[in-house]
N, C-alpha and C. Protein backbone atom coordinates (compact mmCIF):
# COMPACT_ATOMS: atom_id res chain seq x y z
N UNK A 1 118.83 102.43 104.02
CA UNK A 1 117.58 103.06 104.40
C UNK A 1 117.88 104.50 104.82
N UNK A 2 116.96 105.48 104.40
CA UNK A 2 116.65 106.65 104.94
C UNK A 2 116.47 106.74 106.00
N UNK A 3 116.95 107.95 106.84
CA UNK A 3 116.52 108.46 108.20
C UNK A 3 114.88 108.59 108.02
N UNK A 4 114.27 109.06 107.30
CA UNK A 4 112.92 109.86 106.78
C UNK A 4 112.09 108.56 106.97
N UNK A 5 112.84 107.25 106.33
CA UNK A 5 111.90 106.11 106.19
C UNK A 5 111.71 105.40 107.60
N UNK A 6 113.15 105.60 107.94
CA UNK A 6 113.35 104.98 109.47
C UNK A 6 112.40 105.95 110.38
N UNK A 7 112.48 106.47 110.48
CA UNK A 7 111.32 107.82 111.20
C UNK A 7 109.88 107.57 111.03
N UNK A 8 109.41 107.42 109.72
CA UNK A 8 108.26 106.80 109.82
C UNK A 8 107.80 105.56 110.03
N UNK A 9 108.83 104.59 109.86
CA UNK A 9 108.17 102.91 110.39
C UNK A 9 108.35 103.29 111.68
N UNK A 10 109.51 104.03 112.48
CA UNK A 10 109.26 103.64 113.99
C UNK A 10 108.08 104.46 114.40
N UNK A 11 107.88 105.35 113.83
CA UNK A 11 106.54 106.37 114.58
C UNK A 11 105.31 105.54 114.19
N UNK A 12 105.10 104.61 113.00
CA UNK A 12 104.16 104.26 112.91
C UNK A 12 103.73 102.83 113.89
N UNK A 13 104.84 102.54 114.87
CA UNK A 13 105.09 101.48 115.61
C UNK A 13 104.86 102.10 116.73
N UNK A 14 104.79 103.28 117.31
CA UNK A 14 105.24 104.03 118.36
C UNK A 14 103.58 104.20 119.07
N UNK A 15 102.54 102.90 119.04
CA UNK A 15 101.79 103.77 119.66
C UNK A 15 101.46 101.73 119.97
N UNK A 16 101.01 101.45 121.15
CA UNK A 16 100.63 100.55 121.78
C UNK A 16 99.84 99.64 121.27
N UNK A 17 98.79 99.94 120.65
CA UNK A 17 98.27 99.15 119.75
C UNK A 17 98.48 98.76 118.55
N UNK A 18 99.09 99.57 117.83
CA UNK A 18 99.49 98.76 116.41
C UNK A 18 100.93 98.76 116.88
N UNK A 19 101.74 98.40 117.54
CA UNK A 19 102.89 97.50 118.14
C UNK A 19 102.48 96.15 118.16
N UNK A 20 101.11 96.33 119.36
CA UNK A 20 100.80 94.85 119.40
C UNK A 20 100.56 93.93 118.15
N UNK A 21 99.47 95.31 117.19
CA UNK A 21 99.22 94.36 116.19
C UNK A 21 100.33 93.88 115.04
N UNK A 22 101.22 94.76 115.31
CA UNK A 22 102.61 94.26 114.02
C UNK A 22 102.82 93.13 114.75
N UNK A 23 103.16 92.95 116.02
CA UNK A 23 104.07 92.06 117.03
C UNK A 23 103.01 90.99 116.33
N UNK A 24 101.83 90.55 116.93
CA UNK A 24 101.25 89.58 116.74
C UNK A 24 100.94 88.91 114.68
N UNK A 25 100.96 89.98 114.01
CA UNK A 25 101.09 89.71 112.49
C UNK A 25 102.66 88.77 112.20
N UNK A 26 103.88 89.56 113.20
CA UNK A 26 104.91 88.99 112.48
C UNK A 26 104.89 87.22 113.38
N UNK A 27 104.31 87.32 114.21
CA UNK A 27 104.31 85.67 114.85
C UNK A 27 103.50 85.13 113.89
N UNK A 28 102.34 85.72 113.41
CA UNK A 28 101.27 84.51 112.61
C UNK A 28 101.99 83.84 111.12
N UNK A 29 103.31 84.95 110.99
CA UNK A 29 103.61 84.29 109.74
C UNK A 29 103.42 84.76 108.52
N UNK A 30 104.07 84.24 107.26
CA UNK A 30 103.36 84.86 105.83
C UNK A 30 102.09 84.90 105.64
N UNK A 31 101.09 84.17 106.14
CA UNK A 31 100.03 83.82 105.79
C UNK A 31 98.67 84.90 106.35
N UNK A 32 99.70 85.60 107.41
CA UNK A 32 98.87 86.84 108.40
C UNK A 32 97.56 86.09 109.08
N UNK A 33 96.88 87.06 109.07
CA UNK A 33 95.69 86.63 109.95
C UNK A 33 94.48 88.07 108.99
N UNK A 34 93.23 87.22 109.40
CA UNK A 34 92.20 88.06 108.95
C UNK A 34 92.08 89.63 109.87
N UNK A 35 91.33 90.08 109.03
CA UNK A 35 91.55 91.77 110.37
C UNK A 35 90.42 91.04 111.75
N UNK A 36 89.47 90.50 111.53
CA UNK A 36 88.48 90.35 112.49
C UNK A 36 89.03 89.04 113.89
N UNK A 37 89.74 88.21 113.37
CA UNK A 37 90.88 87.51 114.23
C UNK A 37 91.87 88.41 114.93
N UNK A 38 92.25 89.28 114.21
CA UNK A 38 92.91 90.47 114.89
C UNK A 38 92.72 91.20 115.73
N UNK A 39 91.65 91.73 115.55
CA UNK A 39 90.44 92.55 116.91
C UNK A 39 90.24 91.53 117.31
N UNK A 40 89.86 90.23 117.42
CA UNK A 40 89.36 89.45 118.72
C UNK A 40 90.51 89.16 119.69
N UNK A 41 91.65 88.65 119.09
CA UNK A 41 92.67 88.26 119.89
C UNK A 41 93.17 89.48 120.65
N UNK A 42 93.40 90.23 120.15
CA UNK A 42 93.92 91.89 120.60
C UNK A 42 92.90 93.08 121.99
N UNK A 43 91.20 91.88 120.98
CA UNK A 43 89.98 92.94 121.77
C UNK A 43 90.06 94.22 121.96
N UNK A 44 90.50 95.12 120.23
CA UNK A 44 90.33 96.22 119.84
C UNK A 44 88.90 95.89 118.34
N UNK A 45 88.29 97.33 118.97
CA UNK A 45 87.01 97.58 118.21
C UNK A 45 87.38 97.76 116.71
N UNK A 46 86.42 97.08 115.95
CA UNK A 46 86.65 97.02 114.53
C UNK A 46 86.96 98.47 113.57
N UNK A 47 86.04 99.35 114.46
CA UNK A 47 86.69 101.24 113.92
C UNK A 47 87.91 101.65 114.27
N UNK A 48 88.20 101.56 115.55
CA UNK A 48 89.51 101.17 115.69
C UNK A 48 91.01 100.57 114.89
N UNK A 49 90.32 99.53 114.98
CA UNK A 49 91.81 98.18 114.41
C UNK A 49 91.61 98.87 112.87
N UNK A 50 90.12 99.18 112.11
CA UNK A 50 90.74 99.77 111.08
C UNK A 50 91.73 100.90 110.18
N UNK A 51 91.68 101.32 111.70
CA UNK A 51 92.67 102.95 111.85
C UNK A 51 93.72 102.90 112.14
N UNK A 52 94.37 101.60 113.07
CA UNK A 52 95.82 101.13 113.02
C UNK A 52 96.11 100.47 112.17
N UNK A 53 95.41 99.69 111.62
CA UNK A 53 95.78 98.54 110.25
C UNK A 53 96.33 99.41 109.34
N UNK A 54 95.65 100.68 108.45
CA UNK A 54 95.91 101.63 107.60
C UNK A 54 97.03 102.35 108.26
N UNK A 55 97.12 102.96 109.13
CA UNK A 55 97.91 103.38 109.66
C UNK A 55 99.69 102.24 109.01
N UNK A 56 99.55 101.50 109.75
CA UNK A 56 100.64 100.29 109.58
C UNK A 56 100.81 100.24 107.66
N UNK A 57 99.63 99.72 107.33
CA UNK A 57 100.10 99.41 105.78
C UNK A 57 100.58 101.15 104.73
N UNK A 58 100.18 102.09 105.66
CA UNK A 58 100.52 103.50 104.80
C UNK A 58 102.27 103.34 105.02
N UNK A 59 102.61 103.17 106.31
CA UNK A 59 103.66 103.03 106.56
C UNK A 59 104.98 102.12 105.90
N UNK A 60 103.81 100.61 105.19
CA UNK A 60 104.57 99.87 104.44
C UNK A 60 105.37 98.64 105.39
N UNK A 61 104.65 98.63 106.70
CA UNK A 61 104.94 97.48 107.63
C UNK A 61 104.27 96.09 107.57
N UNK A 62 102.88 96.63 107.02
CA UNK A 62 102.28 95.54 106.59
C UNK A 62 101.59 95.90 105.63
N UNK A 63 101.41 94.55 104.58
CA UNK A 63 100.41 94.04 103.41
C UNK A 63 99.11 93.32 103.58
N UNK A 64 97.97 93.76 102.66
CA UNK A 64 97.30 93.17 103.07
C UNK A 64 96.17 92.59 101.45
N UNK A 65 95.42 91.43 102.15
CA UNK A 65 94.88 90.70 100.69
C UNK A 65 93.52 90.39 101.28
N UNK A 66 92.56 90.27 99.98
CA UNK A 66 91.15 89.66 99.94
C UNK A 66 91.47 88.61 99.40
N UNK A 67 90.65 87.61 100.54
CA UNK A 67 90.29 86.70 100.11
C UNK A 67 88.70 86.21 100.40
N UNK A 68 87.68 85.96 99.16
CA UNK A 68 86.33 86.29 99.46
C UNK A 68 85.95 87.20 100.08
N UNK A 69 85.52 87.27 101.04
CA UNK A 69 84.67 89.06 102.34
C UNK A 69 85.56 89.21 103.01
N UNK A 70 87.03 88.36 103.18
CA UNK A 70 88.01 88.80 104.38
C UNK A 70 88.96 89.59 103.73
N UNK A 71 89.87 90.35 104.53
CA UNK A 71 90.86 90.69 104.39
C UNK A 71 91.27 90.54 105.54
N UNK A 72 92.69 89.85 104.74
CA UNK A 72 94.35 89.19 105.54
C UNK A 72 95.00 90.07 105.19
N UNK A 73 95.69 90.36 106.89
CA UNK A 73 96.77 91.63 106.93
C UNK A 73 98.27 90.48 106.97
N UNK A 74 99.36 91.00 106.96
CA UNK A 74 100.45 90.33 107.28
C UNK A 74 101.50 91.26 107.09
N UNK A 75 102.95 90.56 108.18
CA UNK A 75 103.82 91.52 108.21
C UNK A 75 104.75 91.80 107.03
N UNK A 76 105.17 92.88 106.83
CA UNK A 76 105.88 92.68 105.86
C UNK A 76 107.46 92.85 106.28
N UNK A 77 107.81 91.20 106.54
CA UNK A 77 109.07 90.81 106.54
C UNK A 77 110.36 92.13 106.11
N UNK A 78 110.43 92.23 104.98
CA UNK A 78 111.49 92.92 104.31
C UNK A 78 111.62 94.34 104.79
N UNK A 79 110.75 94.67 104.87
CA UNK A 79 110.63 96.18 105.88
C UNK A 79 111.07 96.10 106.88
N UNK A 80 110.47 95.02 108.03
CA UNK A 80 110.97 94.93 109.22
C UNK A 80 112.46 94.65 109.35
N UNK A 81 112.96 93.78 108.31
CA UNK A 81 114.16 93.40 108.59
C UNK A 81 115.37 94.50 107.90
N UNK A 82 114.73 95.11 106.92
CA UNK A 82 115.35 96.30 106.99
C UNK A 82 115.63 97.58 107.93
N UNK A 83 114.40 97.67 108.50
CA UNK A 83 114.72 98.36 109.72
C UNK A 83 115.08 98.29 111.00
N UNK A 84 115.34 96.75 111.26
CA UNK A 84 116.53 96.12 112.31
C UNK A 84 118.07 96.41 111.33
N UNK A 85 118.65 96.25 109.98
CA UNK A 85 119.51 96.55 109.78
C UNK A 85 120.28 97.76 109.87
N UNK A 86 119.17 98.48 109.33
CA UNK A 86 119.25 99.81 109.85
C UNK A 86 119.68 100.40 110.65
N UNK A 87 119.19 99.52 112.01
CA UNK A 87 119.12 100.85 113.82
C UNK A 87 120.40 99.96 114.16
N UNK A 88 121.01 98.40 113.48
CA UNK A 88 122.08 98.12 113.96
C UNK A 88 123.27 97.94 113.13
N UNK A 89 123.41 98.59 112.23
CA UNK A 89 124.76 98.79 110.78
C UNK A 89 125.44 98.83 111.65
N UNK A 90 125.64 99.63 112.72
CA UNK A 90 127.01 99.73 113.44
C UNK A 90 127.14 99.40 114.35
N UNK A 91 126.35 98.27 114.56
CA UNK A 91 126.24 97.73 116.62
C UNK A 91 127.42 97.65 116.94
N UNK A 92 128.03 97.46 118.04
CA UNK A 92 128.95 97.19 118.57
C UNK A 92 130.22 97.26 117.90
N UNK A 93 130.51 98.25 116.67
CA UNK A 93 131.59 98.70 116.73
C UNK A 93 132.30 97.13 115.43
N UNK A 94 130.92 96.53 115.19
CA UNK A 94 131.70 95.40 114.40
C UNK A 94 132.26 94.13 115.47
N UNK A 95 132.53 94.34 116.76
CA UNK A 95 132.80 93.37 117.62
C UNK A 95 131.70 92.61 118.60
N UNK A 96 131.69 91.50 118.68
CA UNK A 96 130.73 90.96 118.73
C UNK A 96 130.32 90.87 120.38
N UNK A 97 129.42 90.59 121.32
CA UNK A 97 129.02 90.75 122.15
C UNK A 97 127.84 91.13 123.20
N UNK A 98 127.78 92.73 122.23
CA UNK A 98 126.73 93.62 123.11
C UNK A 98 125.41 93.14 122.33
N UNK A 99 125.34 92.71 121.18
CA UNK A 99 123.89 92.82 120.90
C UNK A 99 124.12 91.15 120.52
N UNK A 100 122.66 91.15 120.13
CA UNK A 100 122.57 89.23 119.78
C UNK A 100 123.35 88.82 118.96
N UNK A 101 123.50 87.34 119.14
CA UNK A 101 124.24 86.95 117.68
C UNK A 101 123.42 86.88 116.40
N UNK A 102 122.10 86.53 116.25
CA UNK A 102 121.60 87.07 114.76
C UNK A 102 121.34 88.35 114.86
N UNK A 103 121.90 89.48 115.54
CA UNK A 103 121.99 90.97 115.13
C UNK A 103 123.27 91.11 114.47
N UNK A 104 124.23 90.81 114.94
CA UNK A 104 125.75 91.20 114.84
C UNK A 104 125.85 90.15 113.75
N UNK A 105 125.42 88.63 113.75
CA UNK A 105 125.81 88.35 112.46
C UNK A 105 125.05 88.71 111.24
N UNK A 106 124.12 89.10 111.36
CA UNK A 106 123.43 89.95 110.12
C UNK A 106 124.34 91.23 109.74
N UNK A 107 124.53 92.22 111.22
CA UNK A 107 124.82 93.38 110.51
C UNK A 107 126.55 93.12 109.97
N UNK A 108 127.27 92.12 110.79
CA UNK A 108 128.74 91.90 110.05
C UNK A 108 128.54 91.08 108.53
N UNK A 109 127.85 90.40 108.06
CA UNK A 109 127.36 90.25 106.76
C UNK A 109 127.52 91.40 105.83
N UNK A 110 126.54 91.93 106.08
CA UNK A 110 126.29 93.35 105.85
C UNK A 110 127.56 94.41 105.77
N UNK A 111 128.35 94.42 106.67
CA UNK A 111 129.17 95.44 106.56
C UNK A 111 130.42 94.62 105.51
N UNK A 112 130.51 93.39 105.94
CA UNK A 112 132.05 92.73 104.91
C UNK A 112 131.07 92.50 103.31
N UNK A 113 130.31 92.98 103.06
CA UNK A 113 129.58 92.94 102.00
C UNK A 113 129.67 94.28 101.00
């Protein structure tokens, strides 16, 4: 990953409300959640949540689908987990300890790879 790319998923994370709403998309799962389940659980206004939602999917954090009058947002896995590989390629020096064990064993994967 790019610095440029890494720069924009975290800035597009960097503001309180669409944190929450990635946070709560990546718990619901592949299956996401509708945008209007989103604003209720969250109790951000629908002009609003539509301005972080876009916000998020310009960014490429999340995807989103019609189904009939709804649209389902959801996280997008591969992004996110790219950009945990990313901020930790070099955690701890390769020795294990300071950060979790599915950090360090992802990023030592990764590096003997």
């Amino acid at each position: 990953m790019e610095n440029k790319l890494a720069v924009q998923l975290l800035s597009s994370i960097a503001q309180e409300a669409r944190l929450e709403i990635f946070r709560l998309l990546v718990q619901a799962g592949a299956e996401g959640l509708a945008a209007g389940a989103i604003g209720e659980k969250l109790k951000i206004p629908a002009s609003t949540l539509s301005f972080h939602l876009k916000e998020l999917s310009f960014a490429g954090l999340i995807s989103s689908r019609q189904v009939s009058r709804f649209i389902y947002y959801s996280a997008n896995y591969e992004a996110m987990n790219g950009l945990l590989a990313y901020l930790t390629e070099n955690c701890c020096a390769g020795q294990q300890g300071c950060c979790s064990d599915l950090t360090c064993d992802t990023t030592m994967k990764e590096i003997e790879s």
